[in-house]
C-alpha atoms as a PDB file:
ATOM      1  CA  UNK A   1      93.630 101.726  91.188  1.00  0.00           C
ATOM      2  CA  UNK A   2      91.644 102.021  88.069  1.00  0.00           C
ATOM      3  CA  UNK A   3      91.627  97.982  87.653  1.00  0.00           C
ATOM      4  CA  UNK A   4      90.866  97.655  91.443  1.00  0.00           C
ATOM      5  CA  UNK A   5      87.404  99.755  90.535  1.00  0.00           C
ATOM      6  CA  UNK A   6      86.739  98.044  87.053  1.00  0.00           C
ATOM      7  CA  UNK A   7      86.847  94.839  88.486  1.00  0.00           C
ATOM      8  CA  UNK A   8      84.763  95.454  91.811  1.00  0.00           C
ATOM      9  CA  UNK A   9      81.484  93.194  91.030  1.00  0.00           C
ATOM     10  CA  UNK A  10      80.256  95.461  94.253  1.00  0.00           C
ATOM     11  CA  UNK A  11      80.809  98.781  92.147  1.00  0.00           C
ATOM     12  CA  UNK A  12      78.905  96.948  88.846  1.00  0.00           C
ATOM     13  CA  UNK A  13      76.563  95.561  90.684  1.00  0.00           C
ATOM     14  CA  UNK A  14      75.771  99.010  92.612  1.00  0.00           C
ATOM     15  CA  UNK A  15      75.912 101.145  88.980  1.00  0.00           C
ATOM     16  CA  UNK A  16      73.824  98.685  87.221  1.00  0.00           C
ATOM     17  CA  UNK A  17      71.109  98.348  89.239  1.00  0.00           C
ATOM     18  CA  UNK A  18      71.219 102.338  89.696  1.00  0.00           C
ATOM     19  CA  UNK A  19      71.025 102.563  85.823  1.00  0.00           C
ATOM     20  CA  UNK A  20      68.462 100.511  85.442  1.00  0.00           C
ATOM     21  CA  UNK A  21      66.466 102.664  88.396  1.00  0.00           C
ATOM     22  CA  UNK A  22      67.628 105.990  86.676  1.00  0.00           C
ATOM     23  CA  UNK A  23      66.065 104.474  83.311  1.00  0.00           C
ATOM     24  CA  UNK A  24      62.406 104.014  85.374  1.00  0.00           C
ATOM     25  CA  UNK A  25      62.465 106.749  88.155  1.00  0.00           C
ATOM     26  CA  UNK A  26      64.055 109.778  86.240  1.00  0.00           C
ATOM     27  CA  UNK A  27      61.032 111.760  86.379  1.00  0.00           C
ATOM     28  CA  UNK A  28      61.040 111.234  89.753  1.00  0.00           C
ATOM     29  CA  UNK A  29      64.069 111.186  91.573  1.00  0.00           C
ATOM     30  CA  UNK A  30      67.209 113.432  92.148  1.00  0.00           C
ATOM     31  CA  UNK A  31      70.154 112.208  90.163  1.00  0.00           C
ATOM     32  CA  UNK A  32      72.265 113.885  92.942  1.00  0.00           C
ATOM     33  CA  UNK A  33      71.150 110.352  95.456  1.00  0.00           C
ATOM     34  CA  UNK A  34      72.610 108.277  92.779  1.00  0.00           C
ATOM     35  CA  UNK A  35      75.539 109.963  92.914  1.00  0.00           C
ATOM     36  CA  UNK A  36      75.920 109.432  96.593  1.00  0.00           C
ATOM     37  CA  UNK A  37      75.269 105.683  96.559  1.00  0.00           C
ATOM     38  CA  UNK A  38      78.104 105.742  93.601  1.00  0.00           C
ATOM     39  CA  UNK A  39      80.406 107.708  95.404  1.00  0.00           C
ATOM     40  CA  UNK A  40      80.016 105.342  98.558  1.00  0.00           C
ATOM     41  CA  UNK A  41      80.920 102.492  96.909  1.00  0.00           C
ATOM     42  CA  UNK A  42      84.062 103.965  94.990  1.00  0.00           C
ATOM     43  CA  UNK A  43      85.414 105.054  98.125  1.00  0.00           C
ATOM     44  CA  UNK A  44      84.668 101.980  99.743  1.00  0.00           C
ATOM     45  CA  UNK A  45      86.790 100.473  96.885  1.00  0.00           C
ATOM     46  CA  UNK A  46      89.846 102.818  96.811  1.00  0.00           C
ATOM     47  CA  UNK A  47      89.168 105.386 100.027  1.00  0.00           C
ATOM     48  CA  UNK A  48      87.983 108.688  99.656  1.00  0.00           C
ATOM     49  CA  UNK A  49      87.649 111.220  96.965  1.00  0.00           C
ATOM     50  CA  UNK A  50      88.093 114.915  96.865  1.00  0.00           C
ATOM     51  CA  UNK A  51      85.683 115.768  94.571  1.00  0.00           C
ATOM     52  CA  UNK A  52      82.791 113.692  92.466  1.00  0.00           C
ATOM     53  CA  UNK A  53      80.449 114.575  89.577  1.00  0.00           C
ATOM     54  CA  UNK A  54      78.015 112.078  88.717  1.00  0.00           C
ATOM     55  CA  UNK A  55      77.089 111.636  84.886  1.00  0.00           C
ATOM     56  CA  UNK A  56      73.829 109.965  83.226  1.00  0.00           C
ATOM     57  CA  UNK A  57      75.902 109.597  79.395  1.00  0.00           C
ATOM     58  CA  UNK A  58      77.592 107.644  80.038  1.00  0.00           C
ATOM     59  CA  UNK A  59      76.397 106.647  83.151  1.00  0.00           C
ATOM     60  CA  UNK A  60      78.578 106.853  86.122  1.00  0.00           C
ATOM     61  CA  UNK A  61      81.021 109.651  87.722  1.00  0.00           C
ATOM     62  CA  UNK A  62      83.846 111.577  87.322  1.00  0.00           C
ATOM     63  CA  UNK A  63      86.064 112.185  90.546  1.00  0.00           C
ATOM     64  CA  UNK A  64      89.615 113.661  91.648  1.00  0.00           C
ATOM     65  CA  UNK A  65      91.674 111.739  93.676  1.00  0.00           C
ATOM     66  CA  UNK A  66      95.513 112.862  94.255  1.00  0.00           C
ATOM     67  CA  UNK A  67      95.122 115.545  92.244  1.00  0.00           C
ATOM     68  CA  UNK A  68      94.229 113.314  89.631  1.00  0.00           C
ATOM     69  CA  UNK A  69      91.050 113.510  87.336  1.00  0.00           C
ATOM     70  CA  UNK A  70      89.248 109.974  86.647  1.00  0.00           C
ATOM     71  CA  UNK A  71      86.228 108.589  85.322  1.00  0.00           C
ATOM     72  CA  UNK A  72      84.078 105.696  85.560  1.00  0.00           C
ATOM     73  CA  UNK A  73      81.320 104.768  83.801  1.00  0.00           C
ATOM     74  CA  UNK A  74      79.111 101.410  82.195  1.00  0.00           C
ATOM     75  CA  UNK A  75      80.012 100.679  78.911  1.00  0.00           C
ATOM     76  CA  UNK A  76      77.454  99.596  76.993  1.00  0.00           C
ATOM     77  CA  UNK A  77      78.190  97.018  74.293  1.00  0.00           C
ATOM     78  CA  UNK A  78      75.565  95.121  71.801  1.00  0.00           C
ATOM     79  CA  UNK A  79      73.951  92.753  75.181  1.00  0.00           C
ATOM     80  CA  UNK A  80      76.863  93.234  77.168  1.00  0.00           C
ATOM     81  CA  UNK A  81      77.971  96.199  80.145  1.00  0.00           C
ATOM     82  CA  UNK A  82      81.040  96.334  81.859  1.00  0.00           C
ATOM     83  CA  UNK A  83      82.400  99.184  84.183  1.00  0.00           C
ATOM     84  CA  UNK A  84      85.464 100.834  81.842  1.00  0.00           C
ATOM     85  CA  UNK A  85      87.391 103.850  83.774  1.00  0.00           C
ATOM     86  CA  UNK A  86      90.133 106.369  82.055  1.00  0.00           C
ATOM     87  CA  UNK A  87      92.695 108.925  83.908  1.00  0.00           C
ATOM     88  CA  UNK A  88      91.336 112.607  82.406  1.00  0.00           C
END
């Protein structure tokens, strides 16, 4: 499952270009909306979630699933970002 979300260009795509908002709009805007477009698109990847806390460092969310904790975030290295996700 975890390789199923890292690899989803749809999930990047969706986190990065929510980052990048964040990065401009946080002065503005309710984190909590970001995490509903995130959680959309992780349960559009792997179905749904019980539970789901977004987080801005790193940015992305941590969720249960099966009893299981998870998280997935951008990982930010030098120029380059790729999604990275870990079992809690």
């Amino acid at each position: 499952m975890l390789e199923k979300l890292v690899n989803s260009k749809s999930i990047f795509n969706t986190f990065i270009n929510l980052y990048y908002r964040w990065e401009d709009e946080r002065e503005h805007e309710d984190f909590n909306d970001y995490v509903s477009v995130m959680r959309k698109v992780v349960e559009d990847a792997i179905g749904s979630v019980d539970s789901i806390k977004g987080t801005k460092r790193p940015f992305g969310v941590h969720f249960k699933k099966d009893n299981k904790e998870y998280k997935l975030f951008l990982k930010f290295k030098g120029r380059y970002v790729n999604l990275a996700a870990s079992c809690i």
